[in-house]
C-alpha atoms as a PDB file:
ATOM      1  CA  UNK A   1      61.790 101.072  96.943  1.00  0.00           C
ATOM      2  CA  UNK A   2      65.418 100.709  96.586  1.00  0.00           C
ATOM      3  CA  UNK A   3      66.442 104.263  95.609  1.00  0.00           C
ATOM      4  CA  UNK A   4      64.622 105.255  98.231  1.00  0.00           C
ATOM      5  CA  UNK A   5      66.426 102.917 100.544  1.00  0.00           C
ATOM      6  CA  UNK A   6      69.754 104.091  98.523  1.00  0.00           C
ATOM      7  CA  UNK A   7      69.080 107.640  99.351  1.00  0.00           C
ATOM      8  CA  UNK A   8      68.028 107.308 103.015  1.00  0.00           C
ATOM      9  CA  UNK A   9      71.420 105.242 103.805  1.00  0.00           C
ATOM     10  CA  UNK A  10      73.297 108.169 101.618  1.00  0.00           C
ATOM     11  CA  UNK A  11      71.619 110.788 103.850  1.00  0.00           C
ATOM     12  CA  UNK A  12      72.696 108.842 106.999  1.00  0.00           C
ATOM     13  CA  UNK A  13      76.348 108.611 105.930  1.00  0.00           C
ATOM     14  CA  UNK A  14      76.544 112.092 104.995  1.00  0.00           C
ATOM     15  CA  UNK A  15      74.980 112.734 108.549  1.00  0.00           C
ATOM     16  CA  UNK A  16      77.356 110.840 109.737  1.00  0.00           C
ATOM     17  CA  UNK A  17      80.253 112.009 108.120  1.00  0.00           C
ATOM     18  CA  UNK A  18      79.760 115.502 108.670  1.00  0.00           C
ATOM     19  CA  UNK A  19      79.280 114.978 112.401  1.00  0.00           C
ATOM     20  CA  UNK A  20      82.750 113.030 112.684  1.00  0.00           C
ATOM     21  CA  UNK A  21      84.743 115.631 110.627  1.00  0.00           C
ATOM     22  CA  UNK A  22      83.070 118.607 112.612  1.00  0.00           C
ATOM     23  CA  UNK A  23      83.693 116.237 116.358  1.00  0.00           C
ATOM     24  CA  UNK A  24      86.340 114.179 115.244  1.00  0.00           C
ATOM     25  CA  UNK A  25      84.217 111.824 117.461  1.00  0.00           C
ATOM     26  CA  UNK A  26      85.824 108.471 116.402  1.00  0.00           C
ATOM     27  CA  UNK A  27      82.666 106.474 118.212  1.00  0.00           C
ATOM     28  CA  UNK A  28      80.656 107.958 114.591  1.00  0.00           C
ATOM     29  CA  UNK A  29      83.546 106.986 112.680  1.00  0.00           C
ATOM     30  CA  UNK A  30      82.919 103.507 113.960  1.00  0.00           C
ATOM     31  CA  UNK A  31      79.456 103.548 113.429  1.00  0.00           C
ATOM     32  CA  UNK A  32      79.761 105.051 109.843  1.00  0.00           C
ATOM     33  CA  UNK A  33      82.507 102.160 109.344  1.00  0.00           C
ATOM     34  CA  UNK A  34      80.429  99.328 110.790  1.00  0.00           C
ATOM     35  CA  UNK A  35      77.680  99.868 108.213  1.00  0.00           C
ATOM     36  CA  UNK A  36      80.320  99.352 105.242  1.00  0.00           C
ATOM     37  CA  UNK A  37      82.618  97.125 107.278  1.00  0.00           C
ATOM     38  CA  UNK A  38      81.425  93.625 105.566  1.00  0.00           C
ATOM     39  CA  UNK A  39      82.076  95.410 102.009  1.00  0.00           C
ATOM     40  CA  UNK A  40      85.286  96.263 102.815  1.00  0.00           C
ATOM     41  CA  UNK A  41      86.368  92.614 104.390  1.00  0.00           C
ATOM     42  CA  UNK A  42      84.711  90.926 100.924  1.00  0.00           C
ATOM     43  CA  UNK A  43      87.272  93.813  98.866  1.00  0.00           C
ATOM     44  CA  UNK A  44      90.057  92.485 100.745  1.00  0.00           C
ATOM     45  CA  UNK A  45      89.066  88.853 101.085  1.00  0.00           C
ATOM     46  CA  UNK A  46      88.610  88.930  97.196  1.00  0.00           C
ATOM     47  CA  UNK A  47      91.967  90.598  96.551  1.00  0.00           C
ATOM     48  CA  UNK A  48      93.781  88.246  99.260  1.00  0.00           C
ATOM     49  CA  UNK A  49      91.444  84.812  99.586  1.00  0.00           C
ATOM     50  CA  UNK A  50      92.931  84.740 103.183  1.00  0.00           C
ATOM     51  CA  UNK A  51      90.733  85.453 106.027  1.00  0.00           C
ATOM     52  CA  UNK A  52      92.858  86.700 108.435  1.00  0.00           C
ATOM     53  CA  UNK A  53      94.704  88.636 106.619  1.00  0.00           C
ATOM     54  CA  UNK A  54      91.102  90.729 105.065  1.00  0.00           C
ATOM     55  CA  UNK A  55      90.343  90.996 108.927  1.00  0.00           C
ATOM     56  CA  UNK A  56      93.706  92.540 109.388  1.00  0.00           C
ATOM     57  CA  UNK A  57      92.927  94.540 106.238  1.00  0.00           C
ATOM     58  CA  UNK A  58      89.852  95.760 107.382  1.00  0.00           C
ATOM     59  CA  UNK A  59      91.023  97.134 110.227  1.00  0.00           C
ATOM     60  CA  UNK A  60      93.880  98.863 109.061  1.00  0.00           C
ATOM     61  CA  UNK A  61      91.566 100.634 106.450  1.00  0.00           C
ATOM     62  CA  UNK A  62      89.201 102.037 109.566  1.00  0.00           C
ATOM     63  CA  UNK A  63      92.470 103.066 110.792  1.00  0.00           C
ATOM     64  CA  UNK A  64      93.186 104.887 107.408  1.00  0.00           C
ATOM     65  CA  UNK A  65      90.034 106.670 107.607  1.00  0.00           C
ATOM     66  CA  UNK A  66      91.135 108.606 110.802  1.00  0.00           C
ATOM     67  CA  UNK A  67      93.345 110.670 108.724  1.00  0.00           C
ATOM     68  CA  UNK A  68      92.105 110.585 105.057  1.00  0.00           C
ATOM     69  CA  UNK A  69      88.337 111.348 105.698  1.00  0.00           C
ATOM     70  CA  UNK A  70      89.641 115.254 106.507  1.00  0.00           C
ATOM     71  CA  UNK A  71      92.011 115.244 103.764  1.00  0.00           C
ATOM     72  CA  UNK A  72      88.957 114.321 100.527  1.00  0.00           C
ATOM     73  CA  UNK A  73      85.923 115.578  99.501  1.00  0.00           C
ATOM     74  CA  UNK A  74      83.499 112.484  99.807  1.00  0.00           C
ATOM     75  CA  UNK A  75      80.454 112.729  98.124  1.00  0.00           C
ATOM     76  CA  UNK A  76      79.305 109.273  98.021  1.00  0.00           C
ATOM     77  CA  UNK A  77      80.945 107.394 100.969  1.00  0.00           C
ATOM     78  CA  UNK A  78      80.403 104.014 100.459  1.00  0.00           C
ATOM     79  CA  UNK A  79      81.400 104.289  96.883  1.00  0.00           C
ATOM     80  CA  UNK A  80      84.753 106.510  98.205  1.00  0.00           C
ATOM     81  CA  UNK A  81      85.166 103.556 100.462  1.00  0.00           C
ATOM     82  CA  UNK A  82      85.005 100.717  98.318  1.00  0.00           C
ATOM     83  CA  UNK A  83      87.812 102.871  95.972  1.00  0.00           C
ATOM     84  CA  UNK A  84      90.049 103.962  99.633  1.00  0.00           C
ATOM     85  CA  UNK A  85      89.829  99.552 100.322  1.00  0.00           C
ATOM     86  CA  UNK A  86      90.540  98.296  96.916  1.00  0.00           C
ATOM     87  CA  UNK A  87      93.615 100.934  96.727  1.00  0.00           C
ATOM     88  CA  UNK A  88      94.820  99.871  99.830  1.00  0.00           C
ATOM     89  CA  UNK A  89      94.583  95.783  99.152  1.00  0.00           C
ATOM     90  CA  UNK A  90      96.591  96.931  95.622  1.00  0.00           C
ATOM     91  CA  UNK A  91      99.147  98.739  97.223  1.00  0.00           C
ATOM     92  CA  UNK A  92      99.356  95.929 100.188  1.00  0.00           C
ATOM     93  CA  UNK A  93      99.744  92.954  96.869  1.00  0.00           C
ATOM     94  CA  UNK A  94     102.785  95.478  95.183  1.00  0.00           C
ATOM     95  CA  UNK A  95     104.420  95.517  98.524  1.00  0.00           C
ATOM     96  CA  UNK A  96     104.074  92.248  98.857  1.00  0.00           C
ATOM     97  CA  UNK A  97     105.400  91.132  95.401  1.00  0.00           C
ATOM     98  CA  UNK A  98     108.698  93.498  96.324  1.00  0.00           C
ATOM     99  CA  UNK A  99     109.645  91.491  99.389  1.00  0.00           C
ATOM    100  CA  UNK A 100     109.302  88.490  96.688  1.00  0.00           C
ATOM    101  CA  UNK A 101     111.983  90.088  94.608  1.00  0.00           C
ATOM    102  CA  UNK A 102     113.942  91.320  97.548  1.00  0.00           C
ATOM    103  CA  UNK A 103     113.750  87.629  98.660  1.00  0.00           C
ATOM    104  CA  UNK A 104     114.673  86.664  95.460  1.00  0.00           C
ATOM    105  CA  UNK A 105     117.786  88.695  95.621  1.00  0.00           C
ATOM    106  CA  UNK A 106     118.770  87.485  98.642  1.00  0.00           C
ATOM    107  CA  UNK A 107     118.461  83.614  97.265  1.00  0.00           C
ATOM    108  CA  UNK A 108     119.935  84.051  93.829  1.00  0.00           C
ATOM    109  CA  UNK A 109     122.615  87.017  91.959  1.00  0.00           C
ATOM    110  CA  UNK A 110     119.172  88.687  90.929  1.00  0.00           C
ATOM    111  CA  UNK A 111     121.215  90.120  87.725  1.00  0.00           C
ATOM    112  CA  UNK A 112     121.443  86.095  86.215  1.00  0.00           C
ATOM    113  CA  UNK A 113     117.751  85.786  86.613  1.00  0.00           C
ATOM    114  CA  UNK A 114     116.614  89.504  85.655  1.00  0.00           C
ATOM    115  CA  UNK A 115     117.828  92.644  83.617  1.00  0.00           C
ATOM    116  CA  UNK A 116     117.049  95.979  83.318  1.00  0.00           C
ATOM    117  CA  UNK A 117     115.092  95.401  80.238  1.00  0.00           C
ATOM    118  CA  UNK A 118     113.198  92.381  81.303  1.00  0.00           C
ATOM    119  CA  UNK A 119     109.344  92.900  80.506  1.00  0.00           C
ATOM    120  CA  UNK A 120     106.588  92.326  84.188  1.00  0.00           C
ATOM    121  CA  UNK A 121     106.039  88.935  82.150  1.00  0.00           C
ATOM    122  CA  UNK A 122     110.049  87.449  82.759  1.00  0.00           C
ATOM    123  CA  UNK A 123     109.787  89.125  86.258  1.00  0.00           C
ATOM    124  CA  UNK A 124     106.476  87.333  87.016  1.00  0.00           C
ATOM    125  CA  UNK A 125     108.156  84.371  85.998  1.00  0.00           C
ATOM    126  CA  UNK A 126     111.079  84.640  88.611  1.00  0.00           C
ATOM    127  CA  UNK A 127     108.604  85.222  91.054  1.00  0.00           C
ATOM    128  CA  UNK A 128     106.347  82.631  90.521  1.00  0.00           C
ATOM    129  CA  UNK A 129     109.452  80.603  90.184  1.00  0.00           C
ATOM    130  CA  UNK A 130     110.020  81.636  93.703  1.00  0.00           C
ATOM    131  CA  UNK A 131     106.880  80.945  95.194  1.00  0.00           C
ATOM    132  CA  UNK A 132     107.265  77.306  93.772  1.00  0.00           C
ATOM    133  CA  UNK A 133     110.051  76.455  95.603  1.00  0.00           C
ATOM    134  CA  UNK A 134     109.166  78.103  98.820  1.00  0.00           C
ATOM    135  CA  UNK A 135     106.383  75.523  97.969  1.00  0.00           C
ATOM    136  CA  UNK A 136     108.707  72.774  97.755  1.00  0.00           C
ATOM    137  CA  UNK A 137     110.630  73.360 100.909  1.00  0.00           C
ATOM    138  CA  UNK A 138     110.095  70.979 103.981  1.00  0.00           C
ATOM    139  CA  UNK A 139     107.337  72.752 106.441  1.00  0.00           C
ATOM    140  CA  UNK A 140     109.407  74.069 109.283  1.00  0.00           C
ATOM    141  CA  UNK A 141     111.815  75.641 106.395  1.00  0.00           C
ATOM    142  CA  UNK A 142     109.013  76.590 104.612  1.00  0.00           C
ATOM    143  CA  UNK A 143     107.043  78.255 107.860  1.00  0.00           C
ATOM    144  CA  UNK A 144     110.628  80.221 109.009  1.00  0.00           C
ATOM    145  CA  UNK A 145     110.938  81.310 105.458  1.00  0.00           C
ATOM    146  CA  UNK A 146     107.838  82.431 105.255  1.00  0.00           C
ATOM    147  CA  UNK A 147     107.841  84.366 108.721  1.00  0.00           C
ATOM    148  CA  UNK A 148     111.146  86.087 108.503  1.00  0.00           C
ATOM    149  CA  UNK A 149     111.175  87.077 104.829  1.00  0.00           C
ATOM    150  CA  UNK A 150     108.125  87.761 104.103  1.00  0.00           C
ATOM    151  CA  UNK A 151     106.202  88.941 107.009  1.00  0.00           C
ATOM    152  CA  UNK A 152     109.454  90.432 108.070  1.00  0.00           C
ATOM    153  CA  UNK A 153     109.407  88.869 111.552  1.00  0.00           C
ATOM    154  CA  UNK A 154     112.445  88.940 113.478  1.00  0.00           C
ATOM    155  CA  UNK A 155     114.419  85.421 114.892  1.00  0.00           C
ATOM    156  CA  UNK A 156     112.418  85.806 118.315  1.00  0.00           C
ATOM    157  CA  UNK A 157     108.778  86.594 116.611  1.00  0.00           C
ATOM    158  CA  UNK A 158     109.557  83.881 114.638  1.00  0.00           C
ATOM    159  CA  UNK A 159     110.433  81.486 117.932  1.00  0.00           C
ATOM    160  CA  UNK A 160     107.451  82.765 119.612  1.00  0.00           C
ATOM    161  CA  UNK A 161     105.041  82.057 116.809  1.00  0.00           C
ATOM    162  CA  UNK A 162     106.461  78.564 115.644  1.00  0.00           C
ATOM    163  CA  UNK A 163     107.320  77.447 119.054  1.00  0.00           C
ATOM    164  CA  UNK A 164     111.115  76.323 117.403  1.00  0.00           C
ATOM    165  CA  UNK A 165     113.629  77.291 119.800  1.00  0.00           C
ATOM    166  CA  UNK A 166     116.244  80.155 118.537  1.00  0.00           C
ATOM    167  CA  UNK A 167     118.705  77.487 117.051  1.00  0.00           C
ATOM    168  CA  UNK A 168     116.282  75.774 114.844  1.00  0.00           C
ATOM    169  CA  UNK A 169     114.894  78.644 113.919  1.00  0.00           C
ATOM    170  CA  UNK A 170     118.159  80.061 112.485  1.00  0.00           C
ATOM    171  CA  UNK A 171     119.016  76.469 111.364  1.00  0.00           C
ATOM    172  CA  UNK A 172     115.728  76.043 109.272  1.00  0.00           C
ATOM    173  CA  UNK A 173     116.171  79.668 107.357  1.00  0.00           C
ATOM    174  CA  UNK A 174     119.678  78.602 106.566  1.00  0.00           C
ATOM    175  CA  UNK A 175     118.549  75.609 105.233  1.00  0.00           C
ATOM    176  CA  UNK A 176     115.982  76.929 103.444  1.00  0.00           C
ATOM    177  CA  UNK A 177     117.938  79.404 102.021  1.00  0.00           C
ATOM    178  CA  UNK A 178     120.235  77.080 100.612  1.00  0.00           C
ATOM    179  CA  UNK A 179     117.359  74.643  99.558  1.00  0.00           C
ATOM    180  CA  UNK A 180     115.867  77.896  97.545  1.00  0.00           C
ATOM    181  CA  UNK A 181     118.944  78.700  95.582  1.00  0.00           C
ATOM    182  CA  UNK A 182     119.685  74.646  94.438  1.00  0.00           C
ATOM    183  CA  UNK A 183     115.822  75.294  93.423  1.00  0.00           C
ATOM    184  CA  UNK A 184     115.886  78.099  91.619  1.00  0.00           C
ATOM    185  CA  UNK A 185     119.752  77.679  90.357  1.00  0.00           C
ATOM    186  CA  UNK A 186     117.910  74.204  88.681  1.00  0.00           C
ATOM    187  CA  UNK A 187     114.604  75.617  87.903  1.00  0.00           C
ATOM    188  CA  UNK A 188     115.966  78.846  86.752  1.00  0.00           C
ATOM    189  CA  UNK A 189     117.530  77.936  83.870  1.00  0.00           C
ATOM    190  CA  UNK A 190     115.262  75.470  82.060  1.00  0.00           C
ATOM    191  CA  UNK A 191     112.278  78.199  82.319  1.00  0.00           C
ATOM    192  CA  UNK A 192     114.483  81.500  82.262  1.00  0.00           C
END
């Protein structure tokens, strides 16, 4: 009973594939999407064990489809999909991990802590030696660090979505700035 059930969902998404890439109708995308939709959150919520951030995920990965759908010959689209949602979540987790050492540059002479020839294992070490004293910072530091860094939000996103006013805002990443280098200047060194 289940490869028939297998087949008769593969026939539908076909059907429904081929309709949106002759239309372009996005109202079938969305209906091909919605039957897949809870796969692809559970990809991204597995890759990212935040909520919110999977929802966000999800979304931007039916707004991937728009484009790539014309561009690949699917054969099997739920499998295609699962491979389109897991690409994007690893590609979203590298980005990520770049704004850590970009943020890590900005905290610390990134030459003392890395070289050329460091192996991923030393560079996984400054990062996670980052992430621990992000960690460590008071909240509001912490939150502003957090928001402008690493989300990339500017001083008045950042104002809008703490409720801080414009001075404190600049006043906590400052601080936490500071606070970061004494951390990592004193981690750094014992672990590096």
């Amino acid at each position: 009973m289940r490869i028939s059930d297998r087949s008769g969902k593969l026939k539908d998404d076909n059907q429904l594939l081929k309709k949106f890439q002759k239309e372009g109708d996005l109202n079938v995308l969305g209906e091909l999407f919605a039957k897949h939709s809870e796969m692809v959150y559970y990809v991204c919520l597995r890759y990212f064990n935040e909520v919110e951030r999977s929802k966000d995920a999800t979304m931007q990965i039916f707004e991937l489809l728009i484009t790539k759908i014309n561009k690949q010959d699917i054969r099997d689209f739920p499998k295609w999909l699962y491979v389109v949602s897991k690409n994007h979540c690893l590609m979203a987790l590298r980005a990520t991990k770049n704004k850590m050492e970009m943020l890590t540059s900005d905290f610390v002479e990134f030459s003392a802590l890395t070289h050329p020839e460091d192996t991923n294992e030393e560079r996984e070490e400054v990062l996670t030696l980052l992430e621990d004293c992000i960690s460590k910072l008071p909240e509001k530091q912490k939150v502003s660090i957090n928001l402008f860094f690493l989300k990339q939000k500017c001083y008045k996103e950042v104002t809008e979505i703490t409720g801080y006013n414009l001075k404190e805002v600049k006043s906590f990443i400052q601080n936490g700035k500071r606070n970061l280098k004494i951390c990592i200047d004193r981690n750094g060194k014992s672990t590096l």
